[in-house]
N, C-alpha and C. Protein backbone atom coordinates (compact mmCIF):
# COMPACT_ATOMS: atom_id res chain seq x y z
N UNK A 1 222.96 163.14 100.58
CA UNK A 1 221.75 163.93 100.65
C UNK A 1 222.13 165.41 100.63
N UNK A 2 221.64 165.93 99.65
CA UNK A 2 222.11 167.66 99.33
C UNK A 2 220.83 168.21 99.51
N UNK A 3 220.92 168.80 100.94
CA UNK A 3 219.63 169.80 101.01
C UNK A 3 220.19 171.32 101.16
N UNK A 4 218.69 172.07 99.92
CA UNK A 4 218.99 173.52 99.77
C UNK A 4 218.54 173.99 100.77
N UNK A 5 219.08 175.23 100.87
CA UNK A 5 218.37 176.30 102.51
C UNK A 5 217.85 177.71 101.17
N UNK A 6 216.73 177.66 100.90
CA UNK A 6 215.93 178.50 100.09
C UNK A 6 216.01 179.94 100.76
N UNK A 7 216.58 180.85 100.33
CA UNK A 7 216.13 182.31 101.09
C UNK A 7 214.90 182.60 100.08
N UNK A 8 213.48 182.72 100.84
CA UNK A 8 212.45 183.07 99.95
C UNK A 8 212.07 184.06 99.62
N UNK A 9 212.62 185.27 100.33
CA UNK A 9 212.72 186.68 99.97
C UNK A 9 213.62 187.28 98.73
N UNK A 10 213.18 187.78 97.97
CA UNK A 10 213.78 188.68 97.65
C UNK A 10 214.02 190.03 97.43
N UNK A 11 213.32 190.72 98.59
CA UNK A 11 213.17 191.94 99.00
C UNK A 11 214.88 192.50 99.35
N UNK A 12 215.58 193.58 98.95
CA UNK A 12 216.77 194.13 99.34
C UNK A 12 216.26 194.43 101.04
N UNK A 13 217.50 194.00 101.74
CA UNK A 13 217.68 194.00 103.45
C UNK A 13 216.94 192.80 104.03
N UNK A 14 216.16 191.92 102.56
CA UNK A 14 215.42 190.73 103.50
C UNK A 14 216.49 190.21 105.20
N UNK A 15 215.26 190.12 105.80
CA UNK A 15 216.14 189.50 107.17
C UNK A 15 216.71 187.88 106.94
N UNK A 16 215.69 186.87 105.76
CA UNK A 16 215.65 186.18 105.42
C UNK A 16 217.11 185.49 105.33
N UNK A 17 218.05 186.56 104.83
CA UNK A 17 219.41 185.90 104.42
C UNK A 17 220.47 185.70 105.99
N UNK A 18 219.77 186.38 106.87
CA UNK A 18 220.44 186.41 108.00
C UNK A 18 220.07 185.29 108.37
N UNK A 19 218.55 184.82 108.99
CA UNK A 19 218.38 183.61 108.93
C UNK A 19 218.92 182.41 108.26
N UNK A 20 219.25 182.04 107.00
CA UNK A 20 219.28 181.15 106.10
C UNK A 20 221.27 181.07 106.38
N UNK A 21 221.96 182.25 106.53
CA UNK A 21 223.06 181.58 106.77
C UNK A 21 223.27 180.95 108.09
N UNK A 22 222.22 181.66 109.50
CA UNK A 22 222.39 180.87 110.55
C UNK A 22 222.42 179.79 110.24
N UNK A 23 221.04 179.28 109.41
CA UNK A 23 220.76 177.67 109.64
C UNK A 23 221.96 177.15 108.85
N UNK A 24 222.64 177.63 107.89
CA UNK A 24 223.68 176.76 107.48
C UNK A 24 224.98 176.42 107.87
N UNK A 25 225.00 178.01 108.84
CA UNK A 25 226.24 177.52 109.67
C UNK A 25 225.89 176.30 110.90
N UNK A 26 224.82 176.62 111.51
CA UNK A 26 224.20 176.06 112.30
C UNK A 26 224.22 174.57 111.88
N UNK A 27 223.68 174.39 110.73
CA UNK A 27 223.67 172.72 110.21
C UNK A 27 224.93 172.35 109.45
N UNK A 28 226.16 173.17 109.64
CA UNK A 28 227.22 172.25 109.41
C UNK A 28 227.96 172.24 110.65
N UNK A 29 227.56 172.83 111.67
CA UNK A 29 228.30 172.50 112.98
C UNK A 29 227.81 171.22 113.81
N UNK A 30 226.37 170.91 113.09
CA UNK A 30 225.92 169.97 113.83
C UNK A 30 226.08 168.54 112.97
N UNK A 31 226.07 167.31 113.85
CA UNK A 31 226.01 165.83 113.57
C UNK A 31 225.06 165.75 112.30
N UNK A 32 224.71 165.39 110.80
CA UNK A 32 224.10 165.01 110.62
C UNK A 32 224.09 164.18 109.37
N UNK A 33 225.26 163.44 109.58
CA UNK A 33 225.76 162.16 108.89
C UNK A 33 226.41 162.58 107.10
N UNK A 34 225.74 161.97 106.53
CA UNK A 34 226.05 162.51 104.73
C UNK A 34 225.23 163.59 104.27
N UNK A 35 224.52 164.39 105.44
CA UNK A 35 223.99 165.77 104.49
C UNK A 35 224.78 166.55 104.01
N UNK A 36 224.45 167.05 103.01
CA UNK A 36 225.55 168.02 102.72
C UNK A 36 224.56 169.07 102.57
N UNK A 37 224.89 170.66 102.79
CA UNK A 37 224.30 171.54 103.10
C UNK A 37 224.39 173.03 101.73
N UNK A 38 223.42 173.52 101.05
CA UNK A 38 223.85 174.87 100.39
C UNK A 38 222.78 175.97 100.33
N UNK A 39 223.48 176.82 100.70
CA UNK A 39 222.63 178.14 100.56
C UNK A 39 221.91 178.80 99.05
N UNK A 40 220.73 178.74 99.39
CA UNK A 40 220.81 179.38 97.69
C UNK A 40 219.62 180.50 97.78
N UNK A 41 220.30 181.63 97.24
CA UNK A 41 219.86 182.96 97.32
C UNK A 41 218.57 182.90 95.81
N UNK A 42 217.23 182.91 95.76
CA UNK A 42 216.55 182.70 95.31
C UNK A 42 216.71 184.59 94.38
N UNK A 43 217.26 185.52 95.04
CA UNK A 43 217.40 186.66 94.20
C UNK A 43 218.06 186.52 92.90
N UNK A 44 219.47 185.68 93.59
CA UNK A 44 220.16 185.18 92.55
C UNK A 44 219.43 185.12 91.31
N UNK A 45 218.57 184.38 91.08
CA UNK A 45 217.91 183.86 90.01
C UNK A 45 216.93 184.86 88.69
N UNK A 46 216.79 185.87 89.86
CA UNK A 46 215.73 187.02 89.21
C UNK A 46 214.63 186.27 88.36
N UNK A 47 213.91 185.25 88.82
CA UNK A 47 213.00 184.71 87.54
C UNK A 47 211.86 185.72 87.46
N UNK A 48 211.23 185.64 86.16
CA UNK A 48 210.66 186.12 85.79
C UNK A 48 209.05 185.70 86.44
N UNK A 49 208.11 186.11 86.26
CA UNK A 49 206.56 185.64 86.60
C UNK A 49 205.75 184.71 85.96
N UNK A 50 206.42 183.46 85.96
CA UNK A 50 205.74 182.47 85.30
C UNK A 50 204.96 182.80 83.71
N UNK A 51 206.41 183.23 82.94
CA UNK A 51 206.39 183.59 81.72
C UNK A 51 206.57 182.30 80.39
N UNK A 52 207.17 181.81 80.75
CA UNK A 52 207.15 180.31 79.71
C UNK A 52 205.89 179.84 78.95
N UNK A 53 205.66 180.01 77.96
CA UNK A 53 204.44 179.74 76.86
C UNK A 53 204.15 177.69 77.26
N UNK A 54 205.12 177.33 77.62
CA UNK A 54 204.43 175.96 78.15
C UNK A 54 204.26 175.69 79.49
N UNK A 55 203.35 174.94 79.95
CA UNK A 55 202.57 174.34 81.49
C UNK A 55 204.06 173.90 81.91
N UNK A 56 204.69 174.14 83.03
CA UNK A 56 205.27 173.29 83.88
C UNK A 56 205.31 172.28 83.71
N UNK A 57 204.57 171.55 84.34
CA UNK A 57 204.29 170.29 84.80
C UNK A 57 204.44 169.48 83.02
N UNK A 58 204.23 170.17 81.85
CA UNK A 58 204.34 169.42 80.71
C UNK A 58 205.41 170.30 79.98
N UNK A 59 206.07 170.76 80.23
CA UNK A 59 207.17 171.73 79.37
C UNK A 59 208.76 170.52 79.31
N UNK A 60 208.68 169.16 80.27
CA UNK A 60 209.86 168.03 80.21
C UNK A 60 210.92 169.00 80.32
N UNK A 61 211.32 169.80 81.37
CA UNK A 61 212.63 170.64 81.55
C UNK A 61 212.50 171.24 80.38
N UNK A 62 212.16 171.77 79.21
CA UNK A 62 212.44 172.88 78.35
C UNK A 62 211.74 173.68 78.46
N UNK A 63 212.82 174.56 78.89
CA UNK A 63 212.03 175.90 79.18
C UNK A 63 212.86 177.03 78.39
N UNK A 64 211.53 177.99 78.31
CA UNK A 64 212.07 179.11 77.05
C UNK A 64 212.94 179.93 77.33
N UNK A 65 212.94 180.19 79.14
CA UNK A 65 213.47 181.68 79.97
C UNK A 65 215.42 180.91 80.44
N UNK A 66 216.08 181.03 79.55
CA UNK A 66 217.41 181.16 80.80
C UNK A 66 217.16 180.84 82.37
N UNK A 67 216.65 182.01 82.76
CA UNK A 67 216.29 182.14 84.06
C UNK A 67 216.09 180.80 84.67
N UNK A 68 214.72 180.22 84.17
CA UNK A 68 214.29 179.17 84.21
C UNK A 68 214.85 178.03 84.35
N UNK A 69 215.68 178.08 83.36
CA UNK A 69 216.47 176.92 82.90
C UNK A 69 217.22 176.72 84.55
N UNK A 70 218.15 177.53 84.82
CA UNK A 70 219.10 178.24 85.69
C UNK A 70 218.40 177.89 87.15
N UNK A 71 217.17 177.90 86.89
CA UNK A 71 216.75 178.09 88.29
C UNK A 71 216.22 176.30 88.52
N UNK A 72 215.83 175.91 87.23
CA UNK A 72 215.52 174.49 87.40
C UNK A 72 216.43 173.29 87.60
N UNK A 73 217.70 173.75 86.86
CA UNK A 73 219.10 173.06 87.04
C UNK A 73 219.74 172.87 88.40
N UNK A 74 219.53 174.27 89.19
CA UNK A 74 219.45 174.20 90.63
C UNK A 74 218.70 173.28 91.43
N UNK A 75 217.01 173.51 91.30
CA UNK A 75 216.49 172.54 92.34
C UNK A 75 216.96 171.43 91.87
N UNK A 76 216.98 170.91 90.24
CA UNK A 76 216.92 169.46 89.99
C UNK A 76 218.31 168.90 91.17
N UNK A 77 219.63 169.81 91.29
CA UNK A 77 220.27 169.38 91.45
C UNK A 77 220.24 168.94 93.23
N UNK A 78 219.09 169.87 93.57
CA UNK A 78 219.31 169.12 95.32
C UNK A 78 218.28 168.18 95.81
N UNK A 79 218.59 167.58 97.02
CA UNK A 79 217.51 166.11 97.29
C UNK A 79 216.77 166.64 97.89
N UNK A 80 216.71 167.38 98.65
CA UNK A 80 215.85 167.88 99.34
C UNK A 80 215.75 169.84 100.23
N UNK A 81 214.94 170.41 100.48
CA UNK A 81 214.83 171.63 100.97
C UNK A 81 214.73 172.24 102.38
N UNK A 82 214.95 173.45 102.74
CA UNK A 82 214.68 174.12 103.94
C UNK A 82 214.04 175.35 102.93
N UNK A 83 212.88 175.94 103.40
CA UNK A 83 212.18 177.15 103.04
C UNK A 83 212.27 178.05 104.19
N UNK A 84 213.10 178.80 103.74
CA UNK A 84 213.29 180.01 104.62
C UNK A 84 212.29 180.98 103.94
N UNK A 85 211.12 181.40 104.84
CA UNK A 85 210.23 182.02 104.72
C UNK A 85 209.59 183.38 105.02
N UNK A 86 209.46 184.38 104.49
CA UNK A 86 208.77 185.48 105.68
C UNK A 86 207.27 185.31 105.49
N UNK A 87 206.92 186.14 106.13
CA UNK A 87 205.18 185.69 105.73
C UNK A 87 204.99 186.99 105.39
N UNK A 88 204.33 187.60 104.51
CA UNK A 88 203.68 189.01 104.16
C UNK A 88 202.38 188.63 103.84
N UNK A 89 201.75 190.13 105.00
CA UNK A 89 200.35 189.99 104.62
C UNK A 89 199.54 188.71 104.91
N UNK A 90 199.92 188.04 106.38
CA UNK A 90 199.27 186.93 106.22
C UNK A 90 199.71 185.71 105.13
N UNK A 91 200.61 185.50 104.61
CA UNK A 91 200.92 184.81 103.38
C UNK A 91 202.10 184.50 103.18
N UNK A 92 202.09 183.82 102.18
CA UNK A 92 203.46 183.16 101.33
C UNK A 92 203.86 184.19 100.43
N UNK A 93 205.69 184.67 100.45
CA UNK A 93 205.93 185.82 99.45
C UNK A 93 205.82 185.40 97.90
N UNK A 94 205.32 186.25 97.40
CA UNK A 94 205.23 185.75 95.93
C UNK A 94 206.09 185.42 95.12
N UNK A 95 207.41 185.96 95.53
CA UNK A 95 208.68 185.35 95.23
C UNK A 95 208.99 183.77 94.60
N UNK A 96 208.91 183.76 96.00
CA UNK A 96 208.61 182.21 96.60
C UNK A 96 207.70 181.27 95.75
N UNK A 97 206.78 181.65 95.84
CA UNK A 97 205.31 181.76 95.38
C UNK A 97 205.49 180.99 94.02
N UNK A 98 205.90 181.69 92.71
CA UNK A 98 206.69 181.93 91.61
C UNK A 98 207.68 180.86 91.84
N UNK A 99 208.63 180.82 92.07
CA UNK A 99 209.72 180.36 92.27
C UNK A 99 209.15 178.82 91.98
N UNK A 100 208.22 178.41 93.31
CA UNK A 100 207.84 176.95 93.13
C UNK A 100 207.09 176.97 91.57
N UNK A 101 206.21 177.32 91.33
CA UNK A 101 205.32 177.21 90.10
C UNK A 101 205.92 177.62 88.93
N UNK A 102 206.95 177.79 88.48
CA UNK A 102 207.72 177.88 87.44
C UNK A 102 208.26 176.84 86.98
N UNK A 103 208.66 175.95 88.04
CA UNK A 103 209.43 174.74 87.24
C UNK A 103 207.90 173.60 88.24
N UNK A 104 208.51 172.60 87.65
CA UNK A 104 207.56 171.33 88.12
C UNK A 104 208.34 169.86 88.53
N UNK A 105 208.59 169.29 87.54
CA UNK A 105 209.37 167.93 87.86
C UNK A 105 209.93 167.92 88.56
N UNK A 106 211.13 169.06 88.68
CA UNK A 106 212.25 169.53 89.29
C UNK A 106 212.22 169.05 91.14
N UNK A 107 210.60 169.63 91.67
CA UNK A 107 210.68 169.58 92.96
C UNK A 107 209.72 168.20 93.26
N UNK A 108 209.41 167.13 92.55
CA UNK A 108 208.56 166.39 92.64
C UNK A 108 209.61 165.18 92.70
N UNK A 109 208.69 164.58 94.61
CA UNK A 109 209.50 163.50 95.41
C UNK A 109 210.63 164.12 96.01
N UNK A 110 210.83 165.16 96.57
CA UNK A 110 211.76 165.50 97.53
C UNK A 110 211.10 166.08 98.77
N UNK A 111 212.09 166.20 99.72
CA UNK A 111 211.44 166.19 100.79
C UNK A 111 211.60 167.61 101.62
N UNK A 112 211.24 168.50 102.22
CA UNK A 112 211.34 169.90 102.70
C UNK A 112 210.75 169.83 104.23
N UNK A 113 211.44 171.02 104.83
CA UNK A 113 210.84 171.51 105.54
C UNK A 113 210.80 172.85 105.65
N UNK A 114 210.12 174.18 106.75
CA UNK A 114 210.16 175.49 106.76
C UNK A 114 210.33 175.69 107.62
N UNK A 115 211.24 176.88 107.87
CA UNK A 115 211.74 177.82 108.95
C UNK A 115 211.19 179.40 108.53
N UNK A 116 209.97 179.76 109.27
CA UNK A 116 209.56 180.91 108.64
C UNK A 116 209.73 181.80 109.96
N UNK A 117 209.54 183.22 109.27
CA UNK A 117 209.44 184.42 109.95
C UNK A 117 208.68 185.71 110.06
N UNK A 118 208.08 185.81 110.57
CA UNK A 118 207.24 187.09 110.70
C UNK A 118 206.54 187.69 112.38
N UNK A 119 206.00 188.65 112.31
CA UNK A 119 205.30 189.27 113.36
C UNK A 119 204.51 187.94 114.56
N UNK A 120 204.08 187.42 113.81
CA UNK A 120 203.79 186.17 114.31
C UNK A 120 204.58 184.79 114.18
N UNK A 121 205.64 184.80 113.49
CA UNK A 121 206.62 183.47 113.62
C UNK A 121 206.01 182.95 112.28
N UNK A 122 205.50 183.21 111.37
CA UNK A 122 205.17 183.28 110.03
C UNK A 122 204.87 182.08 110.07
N UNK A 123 203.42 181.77 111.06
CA UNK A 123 202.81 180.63 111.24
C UNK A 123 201.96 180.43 110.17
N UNK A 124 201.17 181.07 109.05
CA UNK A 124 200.29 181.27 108.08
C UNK A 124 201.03 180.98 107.30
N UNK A 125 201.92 181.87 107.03
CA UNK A 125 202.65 181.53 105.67
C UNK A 125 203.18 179.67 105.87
N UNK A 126 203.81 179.62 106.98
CA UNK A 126 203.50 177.68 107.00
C UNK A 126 202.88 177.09 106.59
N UNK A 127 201.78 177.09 107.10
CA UNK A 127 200.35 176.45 106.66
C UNK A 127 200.28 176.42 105.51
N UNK A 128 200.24 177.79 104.91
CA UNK A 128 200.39 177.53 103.49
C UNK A 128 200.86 176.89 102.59
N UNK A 129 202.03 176.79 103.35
CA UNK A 129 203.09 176.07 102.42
C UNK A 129 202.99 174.55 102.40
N UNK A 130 202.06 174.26 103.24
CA UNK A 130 201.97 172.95 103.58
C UNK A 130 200.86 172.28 102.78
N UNK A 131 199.76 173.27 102.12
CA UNK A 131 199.19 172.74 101.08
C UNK A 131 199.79 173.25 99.88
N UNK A 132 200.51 173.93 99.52
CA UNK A 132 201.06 174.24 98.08
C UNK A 132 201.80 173.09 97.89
N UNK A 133 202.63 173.14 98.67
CA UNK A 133 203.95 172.25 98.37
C UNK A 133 203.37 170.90 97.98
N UNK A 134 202.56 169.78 98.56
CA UNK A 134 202.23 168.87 98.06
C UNK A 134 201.69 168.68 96.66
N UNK A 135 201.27 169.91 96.37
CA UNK A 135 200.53 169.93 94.29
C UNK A 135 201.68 169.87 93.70
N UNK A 136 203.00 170.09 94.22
CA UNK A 136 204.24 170.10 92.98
C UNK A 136 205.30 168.41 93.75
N UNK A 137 204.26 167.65 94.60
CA UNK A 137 204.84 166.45 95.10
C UNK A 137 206.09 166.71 96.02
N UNK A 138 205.98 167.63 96.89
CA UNK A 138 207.09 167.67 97.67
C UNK A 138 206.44 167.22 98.88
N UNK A 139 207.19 166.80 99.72
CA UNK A 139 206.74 166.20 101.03
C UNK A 139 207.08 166.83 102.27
N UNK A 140 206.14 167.64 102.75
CA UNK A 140 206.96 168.40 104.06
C UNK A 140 207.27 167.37 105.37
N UNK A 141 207.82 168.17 105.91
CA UNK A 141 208.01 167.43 107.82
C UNK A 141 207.08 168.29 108.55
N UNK A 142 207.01 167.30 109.62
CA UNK A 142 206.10 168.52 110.30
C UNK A 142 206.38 168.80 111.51
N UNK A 143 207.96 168.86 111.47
CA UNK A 143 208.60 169.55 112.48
C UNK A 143 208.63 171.30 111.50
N UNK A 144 208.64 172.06 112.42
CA UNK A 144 209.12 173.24 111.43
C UNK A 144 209.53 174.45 112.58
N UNK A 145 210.18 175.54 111.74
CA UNK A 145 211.00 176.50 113.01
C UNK A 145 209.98 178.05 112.75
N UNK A 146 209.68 178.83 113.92
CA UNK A 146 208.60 179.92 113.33
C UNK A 146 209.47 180.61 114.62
N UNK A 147 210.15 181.86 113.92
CA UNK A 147 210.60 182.93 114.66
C UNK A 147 209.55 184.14 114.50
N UNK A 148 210.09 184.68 115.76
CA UNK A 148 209.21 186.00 115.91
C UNK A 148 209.96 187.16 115.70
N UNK A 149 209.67 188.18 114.97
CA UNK A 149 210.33 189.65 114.89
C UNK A 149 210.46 190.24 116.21
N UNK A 150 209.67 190.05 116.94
CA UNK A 150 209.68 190.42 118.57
C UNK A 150 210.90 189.81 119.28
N UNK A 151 210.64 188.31 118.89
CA UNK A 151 211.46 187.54 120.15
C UNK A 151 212.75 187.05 119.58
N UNK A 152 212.83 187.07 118.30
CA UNK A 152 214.47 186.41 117.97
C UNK A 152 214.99 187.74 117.01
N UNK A 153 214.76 188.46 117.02
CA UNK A 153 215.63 189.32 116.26
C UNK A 153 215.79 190.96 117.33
N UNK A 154 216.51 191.71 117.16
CA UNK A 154 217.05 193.08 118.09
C UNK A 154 216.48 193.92 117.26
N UNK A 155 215.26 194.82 117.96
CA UNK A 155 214.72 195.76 116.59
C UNK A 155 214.29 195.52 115.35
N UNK A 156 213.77 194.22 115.05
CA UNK A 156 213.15 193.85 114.09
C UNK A 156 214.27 193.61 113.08
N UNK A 157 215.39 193.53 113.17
CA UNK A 157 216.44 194.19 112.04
C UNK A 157 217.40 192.85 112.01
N UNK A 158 217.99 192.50 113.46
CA UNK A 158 219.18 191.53 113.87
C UNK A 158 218.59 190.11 113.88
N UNK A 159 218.87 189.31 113.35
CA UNK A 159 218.56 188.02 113.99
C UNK A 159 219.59 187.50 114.98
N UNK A 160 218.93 187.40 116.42
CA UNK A 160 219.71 186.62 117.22
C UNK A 160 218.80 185.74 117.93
N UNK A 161 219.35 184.29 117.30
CA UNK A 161 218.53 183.64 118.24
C UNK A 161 218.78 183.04 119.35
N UNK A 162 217.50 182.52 119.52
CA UNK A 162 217.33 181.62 121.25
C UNK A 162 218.49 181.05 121.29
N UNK A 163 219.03 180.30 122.08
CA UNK A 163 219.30 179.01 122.39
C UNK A 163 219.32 177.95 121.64
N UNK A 164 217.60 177.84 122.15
CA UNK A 164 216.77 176.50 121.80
C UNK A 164 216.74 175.97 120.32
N UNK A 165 217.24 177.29 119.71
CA UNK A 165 216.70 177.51 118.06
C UNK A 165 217.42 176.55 117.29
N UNK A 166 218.85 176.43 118.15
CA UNK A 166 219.83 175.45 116.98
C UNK A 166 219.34 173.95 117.61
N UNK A 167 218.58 173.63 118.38
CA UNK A 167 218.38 172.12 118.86
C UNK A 167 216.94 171.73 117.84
N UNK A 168 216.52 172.84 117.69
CA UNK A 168 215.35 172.95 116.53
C UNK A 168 215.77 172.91 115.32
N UNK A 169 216.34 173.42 114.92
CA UNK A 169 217.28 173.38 113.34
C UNK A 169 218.00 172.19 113.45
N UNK A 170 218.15 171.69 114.05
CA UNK A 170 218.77 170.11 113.79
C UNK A 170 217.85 168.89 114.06
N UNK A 171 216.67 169.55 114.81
CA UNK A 171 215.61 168.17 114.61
C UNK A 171 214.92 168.39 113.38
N UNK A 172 214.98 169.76 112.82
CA UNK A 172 214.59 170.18 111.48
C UNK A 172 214.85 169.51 110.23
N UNK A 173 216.09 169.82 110.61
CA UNK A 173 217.33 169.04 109.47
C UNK A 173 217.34 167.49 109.50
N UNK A 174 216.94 167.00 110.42
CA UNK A 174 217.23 165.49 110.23
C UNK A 174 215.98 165.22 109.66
N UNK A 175 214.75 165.58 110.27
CA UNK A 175 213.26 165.26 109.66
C UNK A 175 213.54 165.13 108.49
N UNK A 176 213.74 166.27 107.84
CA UNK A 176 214.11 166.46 106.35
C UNK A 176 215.12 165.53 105.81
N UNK A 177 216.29 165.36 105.98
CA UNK A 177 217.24 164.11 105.64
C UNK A 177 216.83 163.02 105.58
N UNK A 178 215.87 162.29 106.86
CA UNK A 178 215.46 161.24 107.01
C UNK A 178 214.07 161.24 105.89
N UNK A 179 213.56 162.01 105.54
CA UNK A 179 211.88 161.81 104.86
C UNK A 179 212.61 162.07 103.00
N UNK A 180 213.90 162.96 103.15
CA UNK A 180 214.28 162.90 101.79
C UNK A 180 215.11 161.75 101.37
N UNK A 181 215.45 160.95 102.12
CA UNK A 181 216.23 159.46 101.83
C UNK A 181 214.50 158.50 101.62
N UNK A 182 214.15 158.81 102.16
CA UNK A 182 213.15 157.82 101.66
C UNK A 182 212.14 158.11 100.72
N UNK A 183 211.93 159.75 100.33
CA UNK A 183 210.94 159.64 99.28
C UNK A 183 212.29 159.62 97.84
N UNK A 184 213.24 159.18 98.34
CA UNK A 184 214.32 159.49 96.96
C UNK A 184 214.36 158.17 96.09
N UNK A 185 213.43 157.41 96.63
CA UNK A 185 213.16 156.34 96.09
C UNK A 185 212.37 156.09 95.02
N UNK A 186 211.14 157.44 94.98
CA UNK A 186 209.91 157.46 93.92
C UNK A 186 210.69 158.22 92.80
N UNK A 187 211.81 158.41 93.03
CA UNK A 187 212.55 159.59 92.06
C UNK A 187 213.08 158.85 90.88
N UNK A 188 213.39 157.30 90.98
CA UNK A 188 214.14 156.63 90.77
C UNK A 188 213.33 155.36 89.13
């Protein structure tokens, strides 16, 4: 089971990447059988704004943009997700946003969960994600991790977290392992 840890920002200084390597150091220190774990920097990708002259969902992996291609070869290649999230504006970053709605097949029957962040523990932008994500057939958990700029980071700037945070990132991580072994079956 190869689950990605999504940094959904791609704002320069996102806090996002601070987060996203915790959870990966975090989830390879911990028990959690044949997962295997990778970071993937969604900047990396620079995609474009849902530029491809064909629908997603009917384009059968050919896509016109490199980018695209590049970025679809990626998800195809993992079983399942972590969405590292900020919330702006009440919301899901458009990044992000983009990111999912560019490709289609790619994320359909795998299984995710979110670790978001904002002023409020980027509880909205969750929610959100919790009805998007099902239109492209992904299956969330509904365990999920919501930090606060107040309470887990030093000056809005540092992420340091709780304690509690890595006993959460590993009931995170298994939700997800366990719900992506079993929807890996409709894949098939």
């Amino acid at each position: 089971m190869k689950i990605g840890i999504i940094v959904g920002s791609t704002r320069p200084g996102r806090l996002g990447a601070q987060v996203a390597q915790w959870a990966y150091d975090t989830g390879q220190a911990a028990d959690l059988g044949d997962v295997e774990l990778e970071l993937v920097e969604l900047a990396d990708y620079d995609l474009d704004l849902l530029d491809d002259p064909a629908v997603p969902g009917g384009a059968k992996r050919q896509y016109a943009s490199e980018k695209t291609r590049r970025w679809s070869e990626k998800i195809d290649s993992l079983d399942a997700f972590v969405f590292v999230t900020p919330e702006y504006n009440h919301g899901v970053p458009a990044a992000l946003k983009n990111a999912v709605d560019v490709i289609w097949p790619e994320w359909n029957h795998k299984a995710a969960g979110v670790l978001a962040y904002g002023y409020d523990g980027g509880t909205r932008a969750v929610e959100q994600w919790r009805t998007i994500l099902p239109a492209v057939h992904v299956h969330v958990v509904r365990s999920q991790i919501s930090l606060s700029l107040h309470g887990d980071f030093e000056d809005e700037q540092t992420f340091v977290p709780a304690e509690r945070r890595a006993k959460e990132l590993r009931i995170l991580l298994k939700a997800v392992a366990k719900l992506g072994a079993a929807v890996s079956t409709l894949r098939a």
